[in-house]
Protein backbone atom coordinates (compact mmCIF):
# COMPACT_ATOMS: atom_id res chain seq x y z
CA UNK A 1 5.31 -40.88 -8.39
CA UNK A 2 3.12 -38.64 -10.31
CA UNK A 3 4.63 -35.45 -12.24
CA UNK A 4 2.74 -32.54 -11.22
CA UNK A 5 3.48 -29.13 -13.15
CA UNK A 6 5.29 -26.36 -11.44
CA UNK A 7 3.37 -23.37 -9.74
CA UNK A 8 2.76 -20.32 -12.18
CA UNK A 9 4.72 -17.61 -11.60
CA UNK A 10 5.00 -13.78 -12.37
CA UNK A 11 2.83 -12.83 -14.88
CA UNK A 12 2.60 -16.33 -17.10
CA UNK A 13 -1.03 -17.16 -14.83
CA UNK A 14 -3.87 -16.25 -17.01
CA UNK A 15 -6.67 -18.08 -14.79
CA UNK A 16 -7.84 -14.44 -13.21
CA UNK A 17 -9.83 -17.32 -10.16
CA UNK A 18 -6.47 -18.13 -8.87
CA UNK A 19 -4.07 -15.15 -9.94
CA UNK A 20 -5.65 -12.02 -8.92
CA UNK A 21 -5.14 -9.01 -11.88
CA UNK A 22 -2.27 -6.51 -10.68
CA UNK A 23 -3.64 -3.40 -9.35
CA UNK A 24 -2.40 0.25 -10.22
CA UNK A 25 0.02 1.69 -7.31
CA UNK A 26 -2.27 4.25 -5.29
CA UNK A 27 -1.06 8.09 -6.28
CA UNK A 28 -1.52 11.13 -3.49
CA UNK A 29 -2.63 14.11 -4.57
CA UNK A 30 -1.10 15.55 -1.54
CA UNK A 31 2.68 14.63 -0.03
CA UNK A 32 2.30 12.42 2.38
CA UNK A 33 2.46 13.51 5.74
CA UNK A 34 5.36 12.55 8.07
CA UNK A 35 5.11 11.94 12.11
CA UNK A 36 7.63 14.81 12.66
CA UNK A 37 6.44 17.21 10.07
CA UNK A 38 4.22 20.05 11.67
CA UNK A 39 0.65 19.06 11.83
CA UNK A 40 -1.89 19.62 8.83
CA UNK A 41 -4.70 21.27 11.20
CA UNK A 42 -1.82 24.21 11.40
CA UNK A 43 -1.78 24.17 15.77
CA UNK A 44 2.12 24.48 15.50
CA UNK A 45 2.20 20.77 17.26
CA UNK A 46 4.08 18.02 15.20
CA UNK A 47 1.60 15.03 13.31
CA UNK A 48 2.54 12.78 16.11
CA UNK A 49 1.34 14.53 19.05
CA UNK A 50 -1.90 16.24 17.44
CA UNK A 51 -3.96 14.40 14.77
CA UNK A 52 -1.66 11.60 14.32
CA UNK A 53 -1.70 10.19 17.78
CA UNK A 54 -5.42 8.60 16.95
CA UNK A 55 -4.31 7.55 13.59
């Protein structure tokens, strides 16, 4: 049998080829924009069934 060391975990991996950096969470500068809130484009329609529906 041959001993083979455990996977790295968290943030102990150093080797940036295998273990991706972390990235920064994305911030909105605008509130995001729900499928039942009333459309952005201001038609009186919800997001859904206006702008949304091609999203």
């Amino acid at each position: 049998m041959t001993d083979k060391s455990p996977a790295p975990t968290g943030s102990s991996c150093t080797n940036t080829s295998c273990c991706p950096p972390p990235q920064s969470p994305v911030t909105r500068e605008a509130p995001k924009v729900g499928r039942n809130d009333p459309c952005v484009c201001g038609n009186g329609r919800k997001y859904k069934k206006c702008c949304g529906k091609n999203a």
